[in-house]
C-alpha atoms as a PDB file:
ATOM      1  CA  UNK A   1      52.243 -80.559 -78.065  1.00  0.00           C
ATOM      2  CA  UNK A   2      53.609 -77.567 -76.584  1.00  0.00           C
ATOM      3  CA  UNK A   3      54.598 -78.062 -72.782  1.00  0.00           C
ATOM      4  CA  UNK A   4      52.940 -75.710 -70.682  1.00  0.00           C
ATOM      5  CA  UNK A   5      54.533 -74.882 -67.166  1.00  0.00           C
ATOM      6  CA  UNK A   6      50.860 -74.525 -64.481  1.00  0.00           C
ATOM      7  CA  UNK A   7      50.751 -70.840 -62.873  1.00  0.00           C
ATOM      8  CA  UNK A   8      51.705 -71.068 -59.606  1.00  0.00           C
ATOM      9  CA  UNK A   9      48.769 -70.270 -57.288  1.00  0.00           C
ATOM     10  CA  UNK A  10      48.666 -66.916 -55.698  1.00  0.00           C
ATOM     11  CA  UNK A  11      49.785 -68.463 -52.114  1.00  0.00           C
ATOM     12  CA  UNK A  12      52.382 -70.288 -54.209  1.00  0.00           C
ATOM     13  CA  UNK A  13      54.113 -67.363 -55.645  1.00  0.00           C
ATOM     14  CA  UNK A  14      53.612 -65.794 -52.885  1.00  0.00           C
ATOM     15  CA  UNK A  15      55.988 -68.474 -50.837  1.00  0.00           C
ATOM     16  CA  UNK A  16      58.431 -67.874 -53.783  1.00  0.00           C
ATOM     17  CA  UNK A  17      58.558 -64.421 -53.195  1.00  0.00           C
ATOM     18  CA  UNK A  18      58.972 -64.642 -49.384  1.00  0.00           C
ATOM     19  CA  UNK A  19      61.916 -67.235 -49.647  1.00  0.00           C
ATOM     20  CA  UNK A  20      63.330 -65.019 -52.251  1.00  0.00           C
ATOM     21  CA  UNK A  21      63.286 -62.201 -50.309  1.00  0.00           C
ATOM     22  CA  UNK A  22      64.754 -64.329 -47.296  1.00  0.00           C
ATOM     23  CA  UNK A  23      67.782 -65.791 -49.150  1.00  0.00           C
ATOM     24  CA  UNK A  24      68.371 -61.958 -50.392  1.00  0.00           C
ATOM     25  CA  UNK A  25      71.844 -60.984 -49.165  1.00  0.00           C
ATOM     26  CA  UNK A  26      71.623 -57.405 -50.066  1.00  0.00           C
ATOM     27  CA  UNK A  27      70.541 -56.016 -46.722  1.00  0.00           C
ATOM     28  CA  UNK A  28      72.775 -58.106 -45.007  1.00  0.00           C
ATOM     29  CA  UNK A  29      75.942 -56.774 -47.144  1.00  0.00           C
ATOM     30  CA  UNK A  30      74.286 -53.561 -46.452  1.00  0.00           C
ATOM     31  CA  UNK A  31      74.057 -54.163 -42.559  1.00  0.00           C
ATOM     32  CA  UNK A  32      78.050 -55.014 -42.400  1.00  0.00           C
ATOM     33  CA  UNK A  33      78.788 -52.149 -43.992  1.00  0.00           C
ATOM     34  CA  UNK A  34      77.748 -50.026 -41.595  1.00  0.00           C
ATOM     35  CA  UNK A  35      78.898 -52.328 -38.523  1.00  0.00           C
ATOM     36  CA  UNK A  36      81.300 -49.312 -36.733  1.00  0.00           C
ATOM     37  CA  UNK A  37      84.418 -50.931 -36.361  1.00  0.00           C
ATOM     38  CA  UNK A  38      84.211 -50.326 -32.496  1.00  0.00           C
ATOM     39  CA  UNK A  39      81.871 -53.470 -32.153  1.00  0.00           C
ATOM     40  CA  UNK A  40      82.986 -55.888 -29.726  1.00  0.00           C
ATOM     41  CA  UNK A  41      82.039 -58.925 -31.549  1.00  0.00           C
ATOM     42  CA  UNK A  42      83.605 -61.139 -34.344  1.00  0.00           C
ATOM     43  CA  UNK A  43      82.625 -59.343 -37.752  1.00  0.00           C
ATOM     44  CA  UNK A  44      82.214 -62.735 -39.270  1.00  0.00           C
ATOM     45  CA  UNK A  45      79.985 -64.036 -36.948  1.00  0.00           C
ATOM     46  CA  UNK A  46      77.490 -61.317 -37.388  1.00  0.00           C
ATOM     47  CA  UNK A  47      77.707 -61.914 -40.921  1.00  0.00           C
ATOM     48  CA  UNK A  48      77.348 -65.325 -40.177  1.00  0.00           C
ATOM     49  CA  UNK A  49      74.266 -64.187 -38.260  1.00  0.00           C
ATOM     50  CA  UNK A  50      72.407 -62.152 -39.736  1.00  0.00           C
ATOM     51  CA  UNK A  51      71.172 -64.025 -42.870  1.00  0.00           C
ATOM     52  CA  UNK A  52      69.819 -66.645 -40.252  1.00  0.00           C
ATOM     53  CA  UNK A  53      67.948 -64.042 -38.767  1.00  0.00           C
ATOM     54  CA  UNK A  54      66.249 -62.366 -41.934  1.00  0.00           C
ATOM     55  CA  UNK A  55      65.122 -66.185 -42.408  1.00  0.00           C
ATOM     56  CA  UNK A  56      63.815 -66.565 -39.318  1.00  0.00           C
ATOM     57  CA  UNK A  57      62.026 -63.520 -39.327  1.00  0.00           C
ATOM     58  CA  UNK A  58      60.487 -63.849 -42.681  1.00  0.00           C
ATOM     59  CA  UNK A  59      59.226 -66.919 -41.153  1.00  0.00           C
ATOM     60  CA  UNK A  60      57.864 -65.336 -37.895  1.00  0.00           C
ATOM     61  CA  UNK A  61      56.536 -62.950 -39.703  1.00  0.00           C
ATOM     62  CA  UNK A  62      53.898 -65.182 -41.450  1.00  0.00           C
ATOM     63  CA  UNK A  63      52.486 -66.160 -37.928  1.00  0.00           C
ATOM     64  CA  UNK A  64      52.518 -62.882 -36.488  1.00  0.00           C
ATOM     65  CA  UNK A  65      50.911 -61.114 -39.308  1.00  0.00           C
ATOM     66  CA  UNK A  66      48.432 -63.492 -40.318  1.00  0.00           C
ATOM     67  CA  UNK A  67      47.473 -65.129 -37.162  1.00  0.00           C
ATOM     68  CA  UNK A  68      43.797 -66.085 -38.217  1.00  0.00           C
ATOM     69  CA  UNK A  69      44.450 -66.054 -42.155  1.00  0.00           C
ATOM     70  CA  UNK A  70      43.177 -69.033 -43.584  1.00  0.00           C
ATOM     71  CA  UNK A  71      45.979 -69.165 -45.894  1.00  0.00           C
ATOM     72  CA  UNK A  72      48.806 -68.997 -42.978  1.00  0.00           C
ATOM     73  CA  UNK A  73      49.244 -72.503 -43.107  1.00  0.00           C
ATOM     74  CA  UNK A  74      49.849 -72.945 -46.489  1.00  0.00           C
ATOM     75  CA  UNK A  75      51.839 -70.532 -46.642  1.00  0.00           C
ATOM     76  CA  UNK A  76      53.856 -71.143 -43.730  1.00  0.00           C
ATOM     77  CA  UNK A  77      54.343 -74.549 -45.122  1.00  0.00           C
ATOM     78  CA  UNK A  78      55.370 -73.588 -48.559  1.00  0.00           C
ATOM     79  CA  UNK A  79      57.692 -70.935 -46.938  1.00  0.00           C
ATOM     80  CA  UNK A  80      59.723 -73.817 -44.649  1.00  0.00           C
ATOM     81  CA  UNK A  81      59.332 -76.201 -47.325  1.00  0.00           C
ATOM     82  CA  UNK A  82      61.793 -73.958 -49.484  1.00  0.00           C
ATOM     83  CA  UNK A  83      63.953 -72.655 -46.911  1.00  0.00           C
ATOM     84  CA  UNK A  84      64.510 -76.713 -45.917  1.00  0.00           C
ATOM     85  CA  UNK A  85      65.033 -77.356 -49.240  1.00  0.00           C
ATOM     86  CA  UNK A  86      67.769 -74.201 -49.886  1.00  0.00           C
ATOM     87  CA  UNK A  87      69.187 -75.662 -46.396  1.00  0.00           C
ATOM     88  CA  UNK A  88      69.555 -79.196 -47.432  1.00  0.00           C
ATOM     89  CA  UNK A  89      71.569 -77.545 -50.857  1.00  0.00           C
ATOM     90  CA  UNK A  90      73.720 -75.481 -48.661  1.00  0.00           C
ATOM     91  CA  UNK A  91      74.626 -77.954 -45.587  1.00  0.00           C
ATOM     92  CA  UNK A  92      75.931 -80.323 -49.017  1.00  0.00           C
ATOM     93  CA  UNK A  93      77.866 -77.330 -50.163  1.00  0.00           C
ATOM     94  CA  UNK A  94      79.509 -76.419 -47.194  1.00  0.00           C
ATOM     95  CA  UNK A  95      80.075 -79.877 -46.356  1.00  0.00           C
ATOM     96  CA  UNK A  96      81.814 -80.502 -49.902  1.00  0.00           C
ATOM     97  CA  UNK A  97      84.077 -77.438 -49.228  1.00  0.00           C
ATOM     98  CA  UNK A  98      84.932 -78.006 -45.408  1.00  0.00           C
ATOM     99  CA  UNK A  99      84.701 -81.497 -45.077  1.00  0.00           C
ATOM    100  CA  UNK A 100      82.507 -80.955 -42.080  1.00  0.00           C
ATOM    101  CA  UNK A 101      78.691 -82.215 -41.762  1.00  0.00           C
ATOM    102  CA  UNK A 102      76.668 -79.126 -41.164  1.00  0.00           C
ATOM    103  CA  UNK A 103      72.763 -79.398 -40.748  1.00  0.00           C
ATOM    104  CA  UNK A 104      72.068 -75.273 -41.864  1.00  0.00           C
ATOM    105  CA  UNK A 105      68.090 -76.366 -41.283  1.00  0.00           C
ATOM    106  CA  UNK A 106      69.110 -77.139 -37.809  1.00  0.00           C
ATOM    107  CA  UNK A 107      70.708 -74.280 -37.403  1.00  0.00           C
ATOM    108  CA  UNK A 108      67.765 -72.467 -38.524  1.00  0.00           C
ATOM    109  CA  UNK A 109      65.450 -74.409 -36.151  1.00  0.00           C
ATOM    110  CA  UNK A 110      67.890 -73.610 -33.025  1.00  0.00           C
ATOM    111  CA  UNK A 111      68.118 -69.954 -33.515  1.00  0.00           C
ATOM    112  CA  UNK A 112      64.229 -70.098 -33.866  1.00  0.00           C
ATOM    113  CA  UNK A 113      63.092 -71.776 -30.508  1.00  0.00           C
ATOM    114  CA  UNK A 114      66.249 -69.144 -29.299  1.00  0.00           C
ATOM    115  CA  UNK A 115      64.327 -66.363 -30.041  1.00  0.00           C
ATOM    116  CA  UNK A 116      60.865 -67.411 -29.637  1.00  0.00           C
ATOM    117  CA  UNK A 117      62.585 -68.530 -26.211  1.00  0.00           C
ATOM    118  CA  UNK A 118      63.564 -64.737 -25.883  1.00  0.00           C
ATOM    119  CA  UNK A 119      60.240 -63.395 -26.417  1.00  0.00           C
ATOM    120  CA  UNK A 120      58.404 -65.548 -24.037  1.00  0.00           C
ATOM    121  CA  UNK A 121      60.660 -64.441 -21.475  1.00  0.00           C
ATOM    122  CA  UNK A 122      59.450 -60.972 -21.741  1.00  0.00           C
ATOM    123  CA  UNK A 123      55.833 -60.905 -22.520  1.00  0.00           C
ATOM    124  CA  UNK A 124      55.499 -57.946 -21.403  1.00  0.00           C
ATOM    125  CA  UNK A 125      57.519 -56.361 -24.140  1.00  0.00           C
ATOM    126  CA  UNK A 126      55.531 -53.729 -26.145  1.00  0.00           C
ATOM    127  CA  UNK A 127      57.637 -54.178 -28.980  1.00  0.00           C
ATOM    128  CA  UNK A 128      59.278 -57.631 -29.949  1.00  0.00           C
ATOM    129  CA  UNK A 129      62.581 -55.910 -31.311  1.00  0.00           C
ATOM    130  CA  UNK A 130      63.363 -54.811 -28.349  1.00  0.00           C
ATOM    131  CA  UNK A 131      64.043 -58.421 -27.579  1.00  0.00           C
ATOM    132  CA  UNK A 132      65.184 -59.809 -30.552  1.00  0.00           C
ATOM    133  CA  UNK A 133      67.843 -56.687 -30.915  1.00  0.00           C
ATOM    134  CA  UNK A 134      69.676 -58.014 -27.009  1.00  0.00           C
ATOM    135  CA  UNK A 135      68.827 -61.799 -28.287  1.00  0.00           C
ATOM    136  CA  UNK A 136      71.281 -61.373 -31.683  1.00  0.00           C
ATOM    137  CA  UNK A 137      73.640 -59.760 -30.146  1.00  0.00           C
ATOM    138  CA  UNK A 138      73.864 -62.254 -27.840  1.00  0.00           C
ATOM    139  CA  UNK A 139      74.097 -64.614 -30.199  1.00  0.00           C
ATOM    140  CA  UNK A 140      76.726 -62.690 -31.619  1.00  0.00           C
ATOM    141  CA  UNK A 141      79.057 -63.574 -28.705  1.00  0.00           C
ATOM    142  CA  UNK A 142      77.747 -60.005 -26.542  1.00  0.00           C
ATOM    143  CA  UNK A 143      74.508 -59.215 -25.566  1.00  0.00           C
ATOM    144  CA  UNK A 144      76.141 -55.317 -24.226  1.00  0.00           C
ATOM    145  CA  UNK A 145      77.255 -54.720 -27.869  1.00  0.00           C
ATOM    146  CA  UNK A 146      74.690 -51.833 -28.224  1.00  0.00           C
ATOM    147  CA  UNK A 147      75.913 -51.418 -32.334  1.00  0.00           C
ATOM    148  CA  UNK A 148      75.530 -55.736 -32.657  1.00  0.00           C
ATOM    149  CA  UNK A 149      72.137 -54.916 -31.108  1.00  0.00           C
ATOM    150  CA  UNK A 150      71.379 -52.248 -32.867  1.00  0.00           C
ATOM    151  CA  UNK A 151      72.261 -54.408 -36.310  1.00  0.00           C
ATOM    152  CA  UNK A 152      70.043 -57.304 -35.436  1.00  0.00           C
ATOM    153  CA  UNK A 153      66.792 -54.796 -34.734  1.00  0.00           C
ATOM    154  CA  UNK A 154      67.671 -52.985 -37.503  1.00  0.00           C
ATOM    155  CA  UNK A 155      67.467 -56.436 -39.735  1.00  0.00           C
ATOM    156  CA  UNK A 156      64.503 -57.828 -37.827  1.00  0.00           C
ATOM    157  CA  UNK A 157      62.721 -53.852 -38.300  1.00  0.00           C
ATOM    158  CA  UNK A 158      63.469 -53.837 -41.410  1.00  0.00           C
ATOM    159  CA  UNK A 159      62.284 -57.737 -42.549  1.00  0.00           C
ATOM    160  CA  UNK A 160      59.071 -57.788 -40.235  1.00  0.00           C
ATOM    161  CA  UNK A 161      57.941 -54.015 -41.975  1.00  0.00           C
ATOM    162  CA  UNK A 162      58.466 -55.635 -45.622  1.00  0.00           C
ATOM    163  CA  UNK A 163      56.696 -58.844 -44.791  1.00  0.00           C
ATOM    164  CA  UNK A 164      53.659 -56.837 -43.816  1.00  0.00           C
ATOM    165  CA  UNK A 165      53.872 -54.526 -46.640  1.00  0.00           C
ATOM    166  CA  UNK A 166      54.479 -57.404 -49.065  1.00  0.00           C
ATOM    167  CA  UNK A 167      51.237 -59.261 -47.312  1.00  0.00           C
ATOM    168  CA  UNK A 168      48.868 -55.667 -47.357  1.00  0.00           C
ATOM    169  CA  UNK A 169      49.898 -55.719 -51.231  1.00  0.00           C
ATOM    170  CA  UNK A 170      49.074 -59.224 -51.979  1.00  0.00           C
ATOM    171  CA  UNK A 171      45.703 -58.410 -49.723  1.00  0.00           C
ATOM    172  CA  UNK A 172      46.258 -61.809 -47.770  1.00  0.00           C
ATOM    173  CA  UNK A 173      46.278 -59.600 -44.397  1.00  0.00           C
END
């Protein structure tokens, strides 16, 4: 009996892709190499940063783009089912190598209500990264760092215009 592996469903894959696309570090590497050297902010900690935001906003995405989709839940759930998971490996990991307990998910969860935080402040924002830009920076150790803030729009930009296109392609908004 041969062992057949099920086909994911299409919301399934779909989750794959999206955490895939989240854990990517290519547009991050990208980013920091084009962080001018006049930023007045740690290097590392934007670094540090920046994949946590690309997370985050591959997750925000989902609700923003597909507030009424009947499959936004599933999805949603699928999406922060993996990302806890791909936390849970890399909070062991970095425990292992540091020797310190580190909950990444946490992390995750933190920065989230942060900038969810951010935006409610300012609902009268037309555009949410021009609230999320001042919010990484911020988080970055200076909110007046106009090249941190332009690095954290850039990366939310940049995630928030592929989630859409992704979601247009796989007709689920």
């Amino acid at each position: 009996m041969e062992n057949q592996k099920k086909k994911p469903s299409r919301i399934e894959q779909a989750a794959d892709d999206l955490f895939n696309y989240a854990i990517d570090r290519a547009d991050v590497k990208w980013l920091m190499d084009r962080q001018p050297q006049e930023a007045n902010v740690k290097r590392t900690t934007v670094e540090y940063e920046l994949p946590i935001l690309k997370i985050i906003s591959v997750g925000w995405s989902l609700s923003y783009y597909l507030p009424d989709s009947p499959q936004k839940d599933e999805l949603s759930n699928l999406y922060w089912t993996a990302i806890n998971d791909f936390s849970k490996d890399l909070s062991t990991t970095t425990e292992m190598m540091i020797g310190q307990k580190i909950d990444y998910f946490d992390v995750l969860k933190e920065r989230l209500d942060m900038y969810v935080n951010a935006l409610e402040q300012q609902p009268d924002a037309q555009d949410p990264v021009a609230v999320i830009g001042p919010a990484f920076a911020g988080t970055c150790g200076n909110a007046d760092d106009i090249f941190t803030f332009m690095t954290g729009s850039k990366m939310f930009m940049a995630v928030i215009g592929r989630v859409k296109e992704y979601l247009e392609t796989i007709k689920l908004r």
